[in-house]
Protein backbone atom coordinates (compact mmCIF):
# COMPACT_ATOMS: atom_id res chain seq x y z
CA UNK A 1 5.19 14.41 -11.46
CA UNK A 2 3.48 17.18 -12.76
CA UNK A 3 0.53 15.63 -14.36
CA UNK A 4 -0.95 15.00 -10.81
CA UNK A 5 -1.39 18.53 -10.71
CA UNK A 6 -3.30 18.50 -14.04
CA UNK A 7 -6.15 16.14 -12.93
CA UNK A 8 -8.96 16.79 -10.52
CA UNK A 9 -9.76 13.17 -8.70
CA UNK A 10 -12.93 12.48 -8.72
CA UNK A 11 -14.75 8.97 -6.96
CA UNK A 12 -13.62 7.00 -10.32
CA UNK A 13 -10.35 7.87 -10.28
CA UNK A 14 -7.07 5.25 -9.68
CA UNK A 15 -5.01 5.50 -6.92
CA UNK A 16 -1.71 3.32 -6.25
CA UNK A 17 1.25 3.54 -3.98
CA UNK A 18 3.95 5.72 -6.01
CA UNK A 19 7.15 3.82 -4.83
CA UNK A 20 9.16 5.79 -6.84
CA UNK A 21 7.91 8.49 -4.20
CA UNK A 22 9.43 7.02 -1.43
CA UNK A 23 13.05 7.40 -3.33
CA UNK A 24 12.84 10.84 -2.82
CA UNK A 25 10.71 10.98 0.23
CA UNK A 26 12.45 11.86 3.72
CA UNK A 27 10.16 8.46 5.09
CA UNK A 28 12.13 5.30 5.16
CA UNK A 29 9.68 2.62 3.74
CA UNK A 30 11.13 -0.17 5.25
CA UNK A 31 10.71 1.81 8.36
CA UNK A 32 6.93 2.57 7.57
CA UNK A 33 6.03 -0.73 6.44
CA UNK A 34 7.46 -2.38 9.75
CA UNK A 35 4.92 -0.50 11.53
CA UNK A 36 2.10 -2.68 9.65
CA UNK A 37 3.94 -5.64 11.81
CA UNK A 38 2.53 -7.09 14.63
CA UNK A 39 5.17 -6.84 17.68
CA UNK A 40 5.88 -10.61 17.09
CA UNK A 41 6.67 -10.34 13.37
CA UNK A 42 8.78 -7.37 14.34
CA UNK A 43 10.77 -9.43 16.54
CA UNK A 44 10.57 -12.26 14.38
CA UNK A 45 12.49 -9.84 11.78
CA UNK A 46 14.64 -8.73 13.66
CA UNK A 47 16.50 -12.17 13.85
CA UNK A 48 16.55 -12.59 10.04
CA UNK A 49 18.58 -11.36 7.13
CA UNK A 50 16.32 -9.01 5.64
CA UNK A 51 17.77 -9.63 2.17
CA UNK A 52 17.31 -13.68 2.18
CA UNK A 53 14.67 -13.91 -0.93
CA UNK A 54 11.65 -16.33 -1.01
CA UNK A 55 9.53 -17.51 -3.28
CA UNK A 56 5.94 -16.69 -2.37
CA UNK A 57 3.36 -17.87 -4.37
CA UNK A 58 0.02 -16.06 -5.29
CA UNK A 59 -2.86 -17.88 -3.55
CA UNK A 60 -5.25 -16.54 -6.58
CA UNK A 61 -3.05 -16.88 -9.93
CA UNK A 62 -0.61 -19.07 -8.55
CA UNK A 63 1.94 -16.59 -9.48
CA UNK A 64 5.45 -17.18 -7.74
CA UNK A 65 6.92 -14.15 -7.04
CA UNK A 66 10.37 -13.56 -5.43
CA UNK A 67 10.24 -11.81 -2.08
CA UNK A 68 12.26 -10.66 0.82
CA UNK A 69 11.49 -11.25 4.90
CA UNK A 70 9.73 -8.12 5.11
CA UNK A 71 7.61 -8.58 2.00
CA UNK A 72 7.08 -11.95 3.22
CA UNK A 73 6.24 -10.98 6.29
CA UNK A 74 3.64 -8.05 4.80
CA UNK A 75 1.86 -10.84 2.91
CA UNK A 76 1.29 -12.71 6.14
CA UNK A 77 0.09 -9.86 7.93
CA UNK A 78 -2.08 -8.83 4.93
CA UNK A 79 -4.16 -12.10 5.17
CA UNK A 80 -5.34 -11.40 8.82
CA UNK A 81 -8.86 -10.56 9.21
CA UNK A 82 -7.69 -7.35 11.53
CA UNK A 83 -4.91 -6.04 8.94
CA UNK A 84 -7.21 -3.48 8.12
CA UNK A 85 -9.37 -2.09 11.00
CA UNK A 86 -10.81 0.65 12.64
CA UNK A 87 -8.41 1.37 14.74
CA UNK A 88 -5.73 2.58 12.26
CA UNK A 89 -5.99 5.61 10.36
CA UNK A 90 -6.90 6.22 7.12
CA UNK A 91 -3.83 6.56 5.19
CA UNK A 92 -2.62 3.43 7.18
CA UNK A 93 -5.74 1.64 6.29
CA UNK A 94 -5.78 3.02 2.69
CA UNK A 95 -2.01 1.84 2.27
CA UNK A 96 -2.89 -1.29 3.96
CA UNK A 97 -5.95 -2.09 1.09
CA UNK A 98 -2.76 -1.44 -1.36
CA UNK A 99 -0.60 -3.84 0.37
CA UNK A 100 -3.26 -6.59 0.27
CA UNK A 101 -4.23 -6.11 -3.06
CA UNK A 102 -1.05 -6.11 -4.37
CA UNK A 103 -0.91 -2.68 -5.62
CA UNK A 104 -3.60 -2.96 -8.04
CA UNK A 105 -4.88 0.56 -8.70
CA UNK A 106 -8.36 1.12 -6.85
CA UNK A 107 -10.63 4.11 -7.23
CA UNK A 108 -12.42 6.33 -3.69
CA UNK A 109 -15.09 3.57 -3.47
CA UNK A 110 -12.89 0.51 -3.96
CA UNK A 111 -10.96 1.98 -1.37
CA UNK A 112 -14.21 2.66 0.74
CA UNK A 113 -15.10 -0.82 0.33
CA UNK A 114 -12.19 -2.68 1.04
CA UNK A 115 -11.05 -0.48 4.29
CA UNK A 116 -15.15 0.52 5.38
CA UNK A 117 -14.09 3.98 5.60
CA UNK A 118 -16.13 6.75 3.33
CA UNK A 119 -15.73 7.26 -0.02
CA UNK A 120 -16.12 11.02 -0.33
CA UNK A 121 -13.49 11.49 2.85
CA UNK A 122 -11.16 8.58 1.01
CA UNK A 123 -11.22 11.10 -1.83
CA UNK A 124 -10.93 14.39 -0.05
CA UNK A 125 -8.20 12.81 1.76
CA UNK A 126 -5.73 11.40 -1.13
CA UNK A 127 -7.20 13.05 -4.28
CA UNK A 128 -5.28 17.20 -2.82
CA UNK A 129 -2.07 18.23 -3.59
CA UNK A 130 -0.86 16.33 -0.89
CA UNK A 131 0.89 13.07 -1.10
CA UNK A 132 0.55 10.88 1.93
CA UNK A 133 2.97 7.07 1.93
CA UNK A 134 3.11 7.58 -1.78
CA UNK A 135 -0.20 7.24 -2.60
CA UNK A 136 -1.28 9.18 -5.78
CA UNK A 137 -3.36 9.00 -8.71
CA UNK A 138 -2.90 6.30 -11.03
CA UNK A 139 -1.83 7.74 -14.77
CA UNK A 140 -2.16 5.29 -17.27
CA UNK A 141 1.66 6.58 -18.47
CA UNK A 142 2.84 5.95 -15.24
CA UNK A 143 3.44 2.11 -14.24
CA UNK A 144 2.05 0.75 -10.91
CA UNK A 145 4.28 -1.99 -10.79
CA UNK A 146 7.31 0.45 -9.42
């Protein structure tokens, strides 16, 4: 998308996960987003048909939303007090604050506060040219809900 190219970030600006990026990215996502598994959910997985849908419902809006074993699965994981830590890095754990959020589009310092990493180093880190997991600037033409 070219208009990435067109903005400089700054600590107000939206990020979201792209997944439209990941269509034409050589990473596997369902690959990538079994590494935010613990081993026993990976193994758990493994005996499962990953296409069998559920219905998981939104603990805030009540929402129901149809989803698979791994997005089930993510959701689980995502409520655990040590999904986000300091022991992953920060792409993982900026990712991550996607994941449990649900995608909404979050700015450097929402980031910051929901992974306690820095701001500034958030920024400096997503806001280049690069594009790590997908994660790129939120354009209000583009929709996050890819």
């Amino acid at each position: 998308m070219a208009l990435n190219y067109l903005i400089k970030p700054s600590l107000d600006t939206k990020f979201f996960i792209d997944y439209d990026w990941w269509e034409t990215s050589r990473d596997d996502l369902q690959i990538y987003l079994l590494t935010h598994l613990s081993e026993e959910q990976q193994k758990a997985l493994a005996n499962r048909d990953m296409q069998d849908m559920y219905d998981y419902v939104h603990p805030e809006t009540g929402e129901v939303f149809a989803l698979d074993a791994l997005g089930m699965a993510i959701r689980e994981s995502s409520r655990s007090d040590d999904f986000i830590s300091d022991h992953i890095g920060l792409i993982d754990s900026v990712f991550r604050a996607f994941l449990v959020n649900g995608n909404q589009p979050l700015n450097a310092r929402e980031l910051a506060a929901a992974t306690g990493r820095n701001a500034a180093t958030i920024l400096k880190t997503i806001g280049g040219v690069h594009i790590y997991r997908g994660i790129r600037p939120h354009i209000a033409s583009h929709s996050a809900d890819a």
